[in-house]
C-alpha atoms as a PDB file:
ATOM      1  CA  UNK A   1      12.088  52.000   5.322  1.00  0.00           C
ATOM      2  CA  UNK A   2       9.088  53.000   7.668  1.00  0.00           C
ATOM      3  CA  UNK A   3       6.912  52.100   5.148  1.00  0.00           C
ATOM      4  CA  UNK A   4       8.375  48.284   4.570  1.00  0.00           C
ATOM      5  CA  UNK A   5       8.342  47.863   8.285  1.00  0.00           C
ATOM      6  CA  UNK A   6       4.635  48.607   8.384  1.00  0.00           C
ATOM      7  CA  UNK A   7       3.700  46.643   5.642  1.00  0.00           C
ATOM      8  CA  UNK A   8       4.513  43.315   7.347  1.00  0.00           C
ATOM      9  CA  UNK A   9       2.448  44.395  10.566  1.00  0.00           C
ATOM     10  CA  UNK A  10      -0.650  45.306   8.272  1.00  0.00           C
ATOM     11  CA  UNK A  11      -3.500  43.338   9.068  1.00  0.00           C
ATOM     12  CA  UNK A  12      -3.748  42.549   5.052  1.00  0.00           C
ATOM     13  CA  UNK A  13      -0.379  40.938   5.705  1.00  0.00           C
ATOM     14  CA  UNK A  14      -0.777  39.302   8.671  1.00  0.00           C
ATOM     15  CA  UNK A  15      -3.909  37.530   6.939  1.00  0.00           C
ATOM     16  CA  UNK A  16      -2.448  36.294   3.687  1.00  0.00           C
ATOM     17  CA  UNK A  17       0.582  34.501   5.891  1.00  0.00           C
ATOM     18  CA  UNK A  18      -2.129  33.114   7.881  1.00  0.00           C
ATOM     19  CA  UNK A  19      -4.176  32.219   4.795  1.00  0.00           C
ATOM     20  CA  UNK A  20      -0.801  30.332   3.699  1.00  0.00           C
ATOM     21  CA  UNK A  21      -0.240  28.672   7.185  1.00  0.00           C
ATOM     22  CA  UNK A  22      -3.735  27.294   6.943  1.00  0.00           C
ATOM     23  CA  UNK A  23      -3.528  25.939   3.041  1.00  0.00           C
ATOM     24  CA  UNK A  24      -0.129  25.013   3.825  1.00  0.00           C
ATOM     25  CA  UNK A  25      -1.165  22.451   6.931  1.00  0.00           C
ATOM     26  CA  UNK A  26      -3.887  21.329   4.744  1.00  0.00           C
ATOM     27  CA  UNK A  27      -2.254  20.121   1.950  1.00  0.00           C
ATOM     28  CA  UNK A  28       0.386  18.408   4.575  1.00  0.00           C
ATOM     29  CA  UNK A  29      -2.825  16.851   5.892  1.00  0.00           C
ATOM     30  CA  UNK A  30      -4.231  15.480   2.518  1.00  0.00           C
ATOM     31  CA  UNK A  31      -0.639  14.147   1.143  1.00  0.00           C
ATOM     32  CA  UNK A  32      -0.276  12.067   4.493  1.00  0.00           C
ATOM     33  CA  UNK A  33      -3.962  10.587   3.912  1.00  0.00           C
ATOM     34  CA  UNK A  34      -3.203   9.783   0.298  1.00  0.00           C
ATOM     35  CA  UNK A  35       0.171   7.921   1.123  1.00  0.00           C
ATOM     36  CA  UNK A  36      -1.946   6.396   3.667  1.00  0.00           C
ATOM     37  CA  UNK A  37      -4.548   5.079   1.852  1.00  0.00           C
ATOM     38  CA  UNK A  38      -1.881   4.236  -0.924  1.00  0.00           C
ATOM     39  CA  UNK A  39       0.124   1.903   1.411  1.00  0.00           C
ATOM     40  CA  UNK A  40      -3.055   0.484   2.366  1.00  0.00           C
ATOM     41  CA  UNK A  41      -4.267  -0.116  -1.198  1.00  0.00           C
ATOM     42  CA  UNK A  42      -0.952  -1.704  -1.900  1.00  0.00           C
ATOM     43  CA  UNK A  43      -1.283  -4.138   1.282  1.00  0.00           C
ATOM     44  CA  UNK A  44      -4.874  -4.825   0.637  1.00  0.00           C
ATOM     45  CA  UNK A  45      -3.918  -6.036  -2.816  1.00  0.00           C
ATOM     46  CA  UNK A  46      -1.205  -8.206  -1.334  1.00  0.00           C
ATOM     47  CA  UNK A  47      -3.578  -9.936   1.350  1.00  0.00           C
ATOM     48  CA  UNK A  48      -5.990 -10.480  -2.102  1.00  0.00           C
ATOM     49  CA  UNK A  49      -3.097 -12.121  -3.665  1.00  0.00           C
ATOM     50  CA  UNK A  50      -2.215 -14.037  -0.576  1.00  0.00           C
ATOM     51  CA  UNK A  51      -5.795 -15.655  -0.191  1.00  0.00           C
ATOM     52  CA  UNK A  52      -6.464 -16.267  -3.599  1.00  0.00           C
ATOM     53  CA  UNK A  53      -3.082 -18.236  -3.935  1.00  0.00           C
ATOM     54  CA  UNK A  54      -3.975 -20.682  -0.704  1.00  0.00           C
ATOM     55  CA  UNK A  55      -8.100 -20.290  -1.826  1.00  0.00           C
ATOM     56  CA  UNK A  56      -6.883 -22.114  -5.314  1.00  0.00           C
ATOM     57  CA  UNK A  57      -4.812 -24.480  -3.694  1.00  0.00           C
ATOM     58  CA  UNK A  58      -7.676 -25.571  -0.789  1.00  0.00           C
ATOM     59  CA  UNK A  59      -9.986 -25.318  -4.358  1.00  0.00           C
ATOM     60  CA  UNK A  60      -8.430 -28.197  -5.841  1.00  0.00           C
ATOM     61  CA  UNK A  61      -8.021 -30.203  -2.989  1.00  0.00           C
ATOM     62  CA  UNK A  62      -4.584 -29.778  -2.262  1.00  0.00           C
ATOM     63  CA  UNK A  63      -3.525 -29.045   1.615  1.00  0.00           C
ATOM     64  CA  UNK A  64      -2.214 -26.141   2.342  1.00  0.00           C
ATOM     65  CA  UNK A  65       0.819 -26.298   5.194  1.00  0.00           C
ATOM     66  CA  UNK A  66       1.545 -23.886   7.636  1.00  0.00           C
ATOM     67  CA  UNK A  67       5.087 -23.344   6.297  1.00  0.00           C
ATOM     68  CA  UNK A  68       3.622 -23.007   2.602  1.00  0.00           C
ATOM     69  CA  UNK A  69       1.086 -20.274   4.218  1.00  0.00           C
ATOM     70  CA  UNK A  70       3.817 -18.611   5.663  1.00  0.00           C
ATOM     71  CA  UNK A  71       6.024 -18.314   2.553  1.00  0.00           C
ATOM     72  CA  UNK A  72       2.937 -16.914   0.534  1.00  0.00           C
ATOM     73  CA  UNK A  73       2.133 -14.980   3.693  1.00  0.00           C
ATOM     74  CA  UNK A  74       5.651 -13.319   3.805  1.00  0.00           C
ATOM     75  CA  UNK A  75       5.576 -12.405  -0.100  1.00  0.00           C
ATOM     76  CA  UNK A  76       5.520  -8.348  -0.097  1.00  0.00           C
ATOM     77  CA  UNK A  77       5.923  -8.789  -4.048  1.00  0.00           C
ATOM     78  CA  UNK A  78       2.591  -8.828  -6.341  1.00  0.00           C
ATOM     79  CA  UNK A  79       3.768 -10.144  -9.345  1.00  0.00           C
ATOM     80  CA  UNK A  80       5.398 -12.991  -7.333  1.00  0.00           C
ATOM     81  CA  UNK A  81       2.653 -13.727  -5.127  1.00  0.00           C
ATOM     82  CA  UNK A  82       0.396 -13.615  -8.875  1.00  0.00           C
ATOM     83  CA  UNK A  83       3.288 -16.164 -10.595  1.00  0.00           C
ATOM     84  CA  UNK A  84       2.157 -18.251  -7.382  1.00  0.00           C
ATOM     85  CA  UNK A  85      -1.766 -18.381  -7.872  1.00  0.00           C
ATOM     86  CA  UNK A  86      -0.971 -19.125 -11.586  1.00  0.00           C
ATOM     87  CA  UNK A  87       1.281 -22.236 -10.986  1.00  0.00           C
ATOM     88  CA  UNK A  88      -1.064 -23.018  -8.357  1.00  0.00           C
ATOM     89  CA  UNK A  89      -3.955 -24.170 -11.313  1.00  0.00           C
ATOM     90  CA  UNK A  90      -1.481 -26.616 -12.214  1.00  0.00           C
ATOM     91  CA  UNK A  91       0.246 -27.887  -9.125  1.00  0.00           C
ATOM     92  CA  UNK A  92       0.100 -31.252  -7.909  1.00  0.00           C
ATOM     93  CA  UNK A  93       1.575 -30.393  -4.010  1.00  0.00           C
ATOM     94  CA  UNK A  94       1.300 -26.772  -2.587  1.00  0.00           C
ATOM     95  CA  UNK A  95       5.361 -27.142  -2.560  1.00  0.00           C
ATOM     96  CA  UNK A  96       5.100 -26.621  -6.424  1.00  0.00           C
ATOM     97  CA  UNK A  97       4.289 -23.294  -6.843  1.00  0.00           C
ATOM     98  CA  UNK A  98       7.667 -22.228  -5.434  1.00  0.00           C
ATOM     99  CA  UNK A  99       9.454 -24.198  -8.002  1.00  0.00           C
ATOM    100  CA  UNK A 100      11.056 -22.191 -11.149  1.00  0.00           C
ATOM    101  CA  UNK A 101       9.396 -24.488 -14.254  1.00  0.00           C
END
């Protein structure tokens, strides 16, 4: 039993669990950067979508309201906000693009 006890005061011991307290804050540290940079990947892509909806709009000569910026603005849904820019090539008012064709 003496000999168990002393085990887990060895200094061997005590520098493996410190060894795993280290890694184990590390890899805490590089998960929270990755979602990190993943949520701000995901937004980044959105605010591309966003623009390029309104650019393609302004492109063709079409105005561009501050309610229509809004909607596109409030889209947190990529393949809605890309349905958008491609109904925007063919849209007559900036109002289309929110129409189901």
């Amino acid at each position: 039993m003496t000999g168990i006890q002393y085990f887990w005061r060895h200094p061997l011991a005590e520098q493996v669990r410190e060894e795993g307290r280290v890694e184990g804050r590390r890899e805490a540290q590089s998960e929270a950067r990755s979602e990190g940079w993943e949520e701000g990947f995901r937004a980044g892509r959105l605010r591309e979508r966003y623009e390029m909806v309104v650019s393609v709009l302004e492109w063709r000569g079409i105005s561009v309201g501050d309610d229509v910026r809004a909607r596109v603005n409030a889209s947190k849904d990529p393949d809605e906000l890309t349905t958008w820019v491609i109904r925007a090539l063919r849209a007559n008012d900036a109002e289309e693009i929110f129409v189901d064709v």
